[in-house]
Protein backbone atom coordinates (compact mmCIF):
# COMPACT_ATOMS: atom_id res chain seq x y z
CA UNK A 1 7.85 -8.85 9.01
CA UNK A 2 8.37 -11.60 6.78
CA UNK A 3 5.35 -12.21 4.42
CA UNK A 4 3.94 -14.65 1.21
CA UNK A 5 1.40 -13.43 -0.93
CA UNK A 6 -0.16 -11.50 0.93
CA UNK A 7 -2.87 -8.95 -0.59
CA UNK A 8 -4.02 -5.49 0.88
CA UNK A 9 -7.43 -4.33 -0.27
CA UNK A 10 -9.52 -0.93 0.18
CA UNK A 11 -12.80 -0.34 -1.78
CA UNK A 12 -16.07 0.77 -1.13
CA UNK A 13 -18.95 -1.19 -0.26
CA UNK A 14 -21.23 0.95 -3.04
CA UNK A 15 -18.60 0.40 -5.19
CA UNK A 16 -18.09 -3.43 -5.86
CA UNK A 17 -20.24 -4.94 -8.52
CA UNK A 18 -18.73 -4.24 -11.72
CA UNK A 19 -20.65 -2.54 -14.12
CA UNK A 20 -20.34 -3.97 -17.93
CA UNK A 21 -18.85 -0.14 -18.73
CA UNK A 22 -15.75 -0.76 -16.11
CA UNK A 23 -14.50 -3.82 -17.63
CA UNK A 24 -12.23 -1.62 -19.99
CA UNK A 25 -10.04 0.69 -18.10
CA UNK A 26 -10.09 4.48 -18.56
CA UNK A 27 -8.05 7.04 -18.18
CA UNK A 28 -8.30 10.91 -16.61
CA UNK A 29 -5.49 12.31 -19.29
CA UNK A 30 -3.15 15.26 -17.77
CA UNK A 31 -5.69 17.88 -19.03
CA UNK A 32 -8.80 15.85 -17.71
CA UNK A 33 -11.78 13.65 -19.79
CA UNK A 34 -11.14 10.04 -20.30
CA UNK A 35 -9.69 8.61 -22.39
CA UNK A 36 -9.32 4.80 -23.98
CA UNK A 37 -6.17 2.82 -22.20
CA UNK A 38 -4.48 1.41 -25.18
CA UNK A 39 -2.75 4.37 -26.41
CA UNK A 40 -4.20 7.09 -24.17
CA UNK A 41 -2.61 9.66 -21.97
CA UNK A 42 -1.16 8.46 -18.86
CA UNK A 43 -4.04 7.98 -16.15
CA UNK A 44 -3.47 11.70 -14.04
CA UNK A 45 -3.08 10.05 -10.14
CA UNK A 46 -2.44 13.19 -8.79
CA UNK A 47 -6.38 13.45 -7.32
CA UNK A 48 -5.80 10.03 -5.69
CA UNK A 49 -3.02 11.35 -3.53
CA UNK A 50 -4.73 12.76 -0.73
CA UNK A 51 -8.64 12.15 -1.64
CA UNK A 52 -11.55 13.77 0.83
CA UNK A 53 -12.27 9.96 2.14
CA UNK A 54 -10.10 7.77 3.55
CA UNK A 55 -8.50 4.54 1.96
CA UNK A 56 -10.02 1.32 3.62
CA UNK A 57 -8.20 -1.42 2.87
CA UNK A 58 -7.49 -5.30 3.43
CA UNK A 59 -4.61 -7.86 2.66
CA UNK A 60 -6.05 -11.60 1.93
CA UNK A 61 -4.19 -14.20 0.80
CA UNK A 62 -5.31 -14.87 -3.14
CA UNK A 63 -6.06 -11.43 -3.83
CA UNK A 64 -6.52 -9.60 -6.46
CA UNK A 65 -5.83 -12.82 -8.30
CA UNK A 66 -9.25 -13.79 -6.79
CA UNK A 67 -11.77 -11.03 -5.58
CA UNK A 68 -13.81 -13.98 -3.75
CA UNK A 69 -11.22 -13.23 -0.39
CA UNK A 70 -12.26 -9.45 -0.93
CA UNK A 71 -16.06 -10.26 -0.72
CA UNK A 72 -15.88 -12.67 2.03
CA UNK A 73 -14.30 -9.94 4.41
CA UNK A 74 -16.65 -7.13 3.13
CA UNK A 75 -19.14 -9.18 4.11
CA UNK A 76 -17.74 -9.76 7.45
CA UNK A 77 -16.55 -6.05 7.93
CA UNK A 78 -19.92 -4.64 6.33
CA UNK A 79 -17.79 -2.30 3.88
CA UNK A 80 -16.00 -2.82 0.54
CA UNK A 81 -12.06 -2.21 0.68
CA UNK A 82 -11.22 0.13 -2.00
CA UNK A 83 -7.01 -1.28 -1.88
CA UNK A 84 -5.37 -4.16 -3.04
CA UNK A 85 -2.02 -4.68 -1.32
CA UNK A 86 -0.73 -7.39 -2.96
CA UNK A 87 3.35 -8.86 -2.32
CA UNK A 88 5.00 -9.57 -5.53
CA UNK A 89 8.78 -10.86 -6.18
CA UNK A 90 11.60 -9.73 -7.93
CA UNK A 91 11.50 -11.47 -11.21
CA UNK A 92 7.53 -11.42 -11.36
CA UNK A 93 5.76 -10.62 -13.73
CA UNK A 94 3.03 -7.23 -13.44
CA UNK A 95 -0.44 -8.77 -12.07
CA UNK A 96 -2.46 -7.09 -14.62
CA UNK A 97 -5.25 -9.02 -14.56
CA UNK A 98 -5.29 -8.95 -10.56
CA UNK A 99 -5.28 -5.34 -10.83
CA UNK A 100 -7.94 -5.15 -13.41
CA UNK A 101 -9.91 -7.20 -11.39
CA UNK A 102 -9.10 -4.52 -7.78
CA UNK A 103 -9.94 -2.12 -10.47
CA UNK A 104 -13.48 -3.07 -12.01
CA UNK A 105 -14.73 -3.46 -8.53
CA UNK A 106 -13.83 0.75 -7.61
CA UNK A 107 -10.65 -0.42 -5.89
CA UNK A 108 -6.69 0.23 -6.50
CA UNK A 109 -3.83 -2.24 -6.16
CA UNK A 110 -0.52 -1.55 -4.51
CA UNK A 111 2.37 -3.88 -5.04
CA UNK A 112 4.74 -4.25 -2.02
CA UNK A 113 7.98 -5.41 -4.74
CA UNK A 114 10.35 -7.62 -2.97
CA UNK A 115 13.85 -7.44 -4.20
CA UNK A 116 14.88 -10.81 -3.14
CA UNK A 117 17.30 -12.70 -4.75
CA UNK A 118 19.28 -9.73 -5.95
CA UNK A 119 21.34 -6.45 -4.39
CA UNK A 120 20.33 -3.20 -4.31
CA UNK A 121 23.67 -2.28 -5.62
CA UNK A 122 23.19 -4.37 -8.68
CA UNK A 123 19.76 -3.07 -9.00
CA UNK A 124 20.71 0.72 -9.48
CA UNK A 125 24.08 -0.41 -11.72
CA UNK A 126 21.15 -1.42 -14.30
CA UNK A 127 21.48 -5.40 -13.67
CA UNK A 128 18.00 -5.72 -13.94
CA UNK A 129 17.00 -3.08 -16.17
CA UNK A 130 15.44 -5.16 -19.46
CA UNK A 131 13.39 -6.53 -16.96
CA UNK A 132 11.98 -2.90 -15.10
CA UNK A 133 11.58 -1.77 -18.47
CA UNK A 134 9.21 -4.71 -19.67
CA UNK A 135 7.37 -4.17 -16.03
CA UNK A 136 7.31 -0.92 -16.37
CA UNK A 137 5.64 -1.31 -20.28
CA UNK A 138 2.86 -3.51 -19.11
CA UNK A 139 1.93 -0.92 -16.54
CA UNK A 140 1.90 1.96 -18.69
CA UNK A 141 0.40 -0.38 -21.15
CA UNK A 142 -2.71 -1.09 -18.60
CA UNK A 143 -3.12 2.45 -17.80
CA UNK A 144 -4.46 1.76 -14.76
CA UNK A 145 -3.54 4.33 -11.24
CA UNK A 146 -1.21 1.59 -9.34
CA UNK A 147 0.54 1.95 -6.47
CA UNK A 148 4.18 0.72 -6.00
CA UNK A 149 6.08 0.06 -2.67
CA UNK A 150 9.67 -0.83 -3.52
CA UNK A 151 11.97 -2.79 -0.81
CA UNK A 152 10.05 -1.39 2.04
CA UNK A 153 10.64 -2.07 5.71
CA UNK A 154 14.39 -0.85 4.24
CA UNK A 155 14.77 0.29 8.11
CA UNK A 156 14.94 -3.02 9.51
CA UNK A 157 17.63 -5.88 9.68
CA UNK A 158 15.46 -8.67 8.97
CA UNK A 159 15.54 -8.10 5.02
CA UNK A 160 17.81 -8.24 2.23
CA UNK A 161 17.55 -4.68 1.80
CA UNK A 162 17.78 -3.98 4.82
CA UNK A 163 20.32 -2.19 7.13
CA UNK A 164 22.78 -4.98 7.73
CA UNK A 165 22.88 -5.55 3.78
CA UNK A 166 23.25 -2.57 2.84
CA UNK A 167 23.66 1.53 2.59
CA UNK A 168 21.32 4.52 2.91
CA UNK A 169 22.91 6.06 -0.04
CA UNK A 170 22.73 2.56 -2.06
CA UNK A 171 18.99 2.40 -1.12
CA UNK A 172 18.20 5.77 -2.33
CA UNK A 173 20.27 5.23 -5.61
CA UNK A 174 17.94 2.10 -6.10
CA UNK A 175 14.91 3.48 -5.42
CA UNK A 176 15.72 6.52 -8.09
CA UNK A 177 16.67 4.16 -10.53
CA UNK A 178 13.77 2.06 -10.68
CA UNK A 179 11.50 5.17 -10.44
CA UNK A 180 13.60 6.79 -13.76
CA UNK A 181 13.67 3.41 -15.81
CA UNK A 182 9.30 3.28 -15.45
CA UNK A 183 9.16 7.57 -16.14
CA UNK A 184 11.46 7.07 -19.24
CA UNK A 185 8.82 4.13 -20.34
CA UNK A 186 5.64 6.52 -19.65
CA UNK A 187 4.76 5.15 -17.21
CA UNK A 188 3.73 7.45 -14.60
CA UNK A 189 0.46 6.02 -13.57
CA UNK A 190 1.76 4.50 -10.32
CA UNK A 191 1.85 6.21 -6.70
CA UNK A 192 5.36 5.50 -5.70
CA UNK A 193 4.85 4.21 -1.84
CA UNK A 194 8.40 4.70 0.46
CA UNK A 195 7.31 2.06 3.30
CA UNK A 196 9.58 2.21 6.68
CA UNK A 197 8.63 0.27 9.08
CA UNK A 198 8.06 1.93 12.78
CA UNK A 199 11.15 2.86 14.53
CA UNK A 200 12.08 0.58 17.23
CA UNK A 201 13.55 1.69 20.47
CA UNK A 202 16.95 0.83 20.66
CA UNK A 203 17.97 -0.62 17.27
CA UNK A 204 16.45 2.25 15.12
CA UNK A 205 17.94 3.95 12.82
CA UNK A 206 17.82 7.57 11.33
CA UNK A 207 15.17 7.37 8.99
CA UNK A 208 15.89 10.64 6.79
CA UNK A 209 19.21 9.26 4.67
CA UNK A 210 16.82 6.34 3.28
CA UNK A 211 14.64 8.96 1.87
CA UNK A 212 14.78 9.10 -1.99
CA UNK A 213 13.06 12.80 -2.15
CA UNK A 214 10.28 14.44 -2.90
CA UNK A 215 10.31 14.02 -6.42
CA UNK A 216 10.18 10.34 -6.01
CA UNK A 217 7.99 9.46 -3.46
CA UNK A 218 4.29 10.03 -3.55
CA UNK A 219 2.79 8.54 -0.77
CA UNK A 220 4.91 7.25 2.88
CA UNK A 221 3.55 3.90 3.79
CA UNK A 222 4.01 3.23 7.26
CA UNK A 223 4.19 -0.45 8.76
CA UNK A 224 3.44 -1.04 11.97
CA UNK A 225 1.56 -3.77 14.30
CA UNK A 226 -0.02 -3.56 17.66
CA UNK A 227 1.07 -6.24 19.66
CA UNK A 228 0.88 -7.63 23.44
CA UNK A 229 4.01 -5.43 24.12
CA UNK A 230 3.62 -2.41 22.41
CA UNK A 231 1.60 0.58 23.34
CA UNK A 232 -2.48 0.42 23.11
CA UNK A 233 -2.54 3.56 21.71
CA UNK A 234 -2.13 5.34 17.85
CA UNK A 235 0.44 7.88 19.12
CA UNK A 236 1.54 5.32 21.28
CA UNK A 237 2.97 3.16 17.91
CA UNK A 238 3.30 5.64 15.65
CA UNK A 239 3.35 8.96 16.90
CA UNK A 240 7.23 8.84 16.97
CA UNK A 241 7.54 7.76 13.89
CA UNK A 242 5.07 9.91 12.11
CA UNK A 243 6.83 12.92 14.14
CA UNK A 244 10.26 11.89 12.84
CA UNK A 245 9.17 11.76 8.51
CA UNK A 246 7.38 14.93 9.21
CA UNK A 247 10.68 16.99 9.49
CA UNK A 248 12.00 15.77 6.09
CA UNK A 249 8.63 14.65 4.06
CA UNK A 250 4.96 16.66 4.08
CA UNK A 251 3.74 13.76 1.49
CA UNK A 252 0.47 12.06 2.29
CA UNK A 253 1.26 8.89 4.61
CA UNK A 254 -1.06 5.84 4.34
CA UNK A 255 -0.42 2.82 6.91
CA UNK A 256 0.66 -0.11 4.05
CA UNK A 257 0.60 -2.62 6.49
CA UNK A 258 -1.47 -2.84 10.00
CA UNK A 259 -3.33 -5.39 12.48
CA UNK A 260 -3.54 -5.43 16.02
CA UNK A 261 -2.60 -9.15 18.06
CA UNK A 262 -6.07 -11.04 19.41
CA UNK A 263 -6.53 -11.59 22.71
CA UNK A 264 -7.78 -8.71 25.60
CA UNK A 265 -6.65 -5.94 24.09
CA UNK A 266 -7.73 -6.32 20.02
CA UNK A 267 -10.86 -4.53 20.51
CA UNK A 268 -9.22 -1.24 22.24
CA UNK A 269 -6.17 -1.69 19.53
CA UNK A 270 -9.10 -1.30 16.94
CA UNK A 271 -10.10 1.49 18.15
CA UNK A 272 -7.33 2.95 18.39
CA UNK A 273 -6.43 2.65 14.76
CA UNK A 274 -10.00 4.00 13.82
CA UNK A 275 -9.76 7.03 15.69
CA UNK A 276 -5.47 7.91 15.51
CA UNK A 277 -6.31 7.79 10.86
CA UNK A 278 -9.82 9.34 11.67
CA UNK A 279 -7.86 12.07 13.60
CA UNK A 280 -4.64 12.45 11.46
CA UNK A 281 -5.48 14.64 8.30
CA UNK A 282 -2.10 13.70 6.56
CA UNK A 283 -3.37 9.98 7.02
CA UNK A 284 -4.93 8.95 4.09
CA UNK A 285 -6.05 5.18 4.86
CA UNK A 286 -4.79 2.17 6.21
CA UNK A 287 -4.98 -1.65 5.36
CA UNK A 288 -5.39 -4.35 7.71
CA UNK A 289 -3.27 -7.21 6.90
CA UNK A 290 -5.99 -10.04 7.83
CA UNK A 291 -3.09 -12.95 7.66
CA UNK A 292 -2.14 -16.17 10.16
CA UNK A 293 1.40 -15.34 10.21
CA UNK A 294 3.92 -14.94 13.45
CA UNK A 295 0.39 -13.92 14.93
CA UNK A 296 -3.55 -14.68 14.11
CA UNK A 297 -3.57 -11.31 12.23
CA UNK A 298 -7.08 -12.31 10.83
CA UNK A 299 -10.26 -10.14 12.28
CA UNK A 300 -11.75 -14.04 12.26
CA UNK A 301 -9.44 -14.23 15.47
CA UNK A 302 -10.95 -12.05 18.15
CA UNK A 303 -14.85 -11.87 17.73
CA UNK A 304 -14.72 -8.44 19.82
CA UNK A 305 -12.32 -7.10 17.90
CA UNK A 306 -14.34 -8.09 14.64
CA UNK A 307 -17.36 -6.55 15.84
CA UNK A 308 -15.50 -2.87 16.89
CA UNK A 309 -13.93 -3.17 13.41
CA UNK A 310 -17.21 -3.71 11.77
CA UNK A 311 -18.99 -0.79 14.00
CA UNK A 312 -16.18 1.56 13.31
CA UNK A 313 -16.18 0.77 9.70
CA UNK A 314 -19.40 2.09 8.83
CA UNK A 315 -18.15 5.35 9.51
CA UNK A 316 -18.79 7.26 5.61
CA UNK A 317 -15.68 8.79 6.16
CA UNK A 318 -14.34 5.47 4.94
CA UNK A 319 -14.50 3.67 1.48
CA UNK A 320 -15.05 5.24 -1.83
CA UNK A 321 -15.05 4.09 -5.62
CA UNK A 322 -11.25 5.47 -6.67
CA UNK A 323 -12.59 5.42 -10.48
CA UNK A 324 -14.63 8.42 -9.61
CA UNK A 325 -12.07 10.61 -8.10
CA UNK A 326 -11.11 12.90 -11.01
């Protein structure tokens, strides 16, 4: 779906106040201990791949910019989000006082990078290259775990990117040149996020030649809404999807972008969610997109389906402070 600034975020509700010794980032260097930012090793991510907890996460409008929208919904939900999905253009500069901010409250940001205004073609030829490579600096320069979804929703026709612009092989050649240009700068402190959306009955398409590989993908970030039409059931809107990546990719899969439509069915579509990520051990979180878009998206919406959220929330399976997973 279409989207403006929207932000994701997932922390836990232990987690949030920041402590004066979290205000300057640290980093777990490749052989463990930590280590100053500035000129450190580059933060290890590997143990935030598939952590024993799950990711609990939110998208507000403001966020990470602001952590205000962040405390407001903990306090509705009764849990801190411990991810930050924020949207970011092409052209934009890293947010790295946003993520600081995701990050001094236990929390990690993902950026959901928007290649509009530009080809994917042009992107892997090296067009845009000075500018990846300053991005890629201030990252590495930050030292900070990040996560990074590039172009997603690449499966649908509704984007630039997407497959009426453009080809599988062109994606993929994209996506591996970004991911090079930020390892040649060091910078190898972000989760790199490959973010389908669902398939769709009748207009999908074959999800494996968009794949950029193992070695440059750490995390698949589903997309996918319940809505009025669709199945009131996990399986029921993902199951085919999830079945389909799992005969080309074993990585850890989070779900980027969720939310279920108000009205009679939010609460069941709640619980759904809860139980399908509670059940799914290669599901490492999800993050509600709590947004008035196409639909009410916002838990505010449906008071039932706020309070199931909140009930199912408090589940400790959910929520943790990603600066102490080492």
């Amino acid at each position: 779906m279409t989207r403006t600034l929207a932000v994701v975020a997932l922390m836990s509700l232990t987690a949030f106040v920041p402590a004066a010794s979290a205000c300057a980032p640290t980093a777990a260097g490749r052989h463990g201990g930590a280590v100053a930012a500035a000129d450190a090793s580059p933060y290890d991510v590997g143990p935030l791949l598939h952590p024993s907890k799950k990711y609990f996460g939110v998208s507000r409008p403001k966020a990470p910019h602001s952590m205000e929208p962040v405390l407001d919904w903990a306090r509705k939900v009764g849990r801190q989000p411990n991810l930050i999905v924020y949207y970011a253009g092409w052209g934009d500069s890293f947010d790295a006082s946003g993520t600081r901010n995701a990050w001094n409250s236990g929390a990690m940001t993902v950026a959901s990078w928007e290649p509009h205004g530009t080809t994917l073609t042009r992107i892997a030829d090296g067009a845009s290259d000075s500018y990846l490579r300053e991005y890629a600096k201030a990252v590495r320069r930050l030292n900070i775990p990040i996560a990074i979804s590039f172009a997603d929703e690449m499966n649908g026709d509704w984007e630039e990117w997407g497959t009426t612009e453009t080809t599988p092989q062109e994606y993929v050649r994209a996506w591996r040149h970004v991911h090079d240009v930020f390892e040649a700068a060091g910078a190898t402190n972000v989760i790199w996020t490959w973010s389908p959306n669902i398939v769709q009955p009748g207009t999908h398409k074959d999800l494996s030649p968009l794949y950029p590989g193992g070695a440059y993908v750490d995390w698949v970030g589903l997309i996918g809404y319940f809505t009025d039409w669709d199945p009131h059931s996990f399986d029921g809107l993902f199951g085919t999807t999830l079945t389909e990546i799992a005969r080309f990719s074993r990585k850890p899969q989070l779900l980027l972008e969720t939310a279920a439509m108000p009205g009679r069915h939010r609460a069941q579509d709640v619980r759904a969610l809860f139980h399908g990520v509670t059940a799914s051990p290669g599901l490492v979180g999800f993050a509600w997109f709590d947004h008035k878009a196409r639909a009410d998206w916002r838990l505010d919406a449906s008071p039932e389906g706020a309070a199931e959220f909140r009930r199912l929330s408090a589940d400790d399976l959910y929520g943790f402070d990603v600066r102490k997973v080492r």
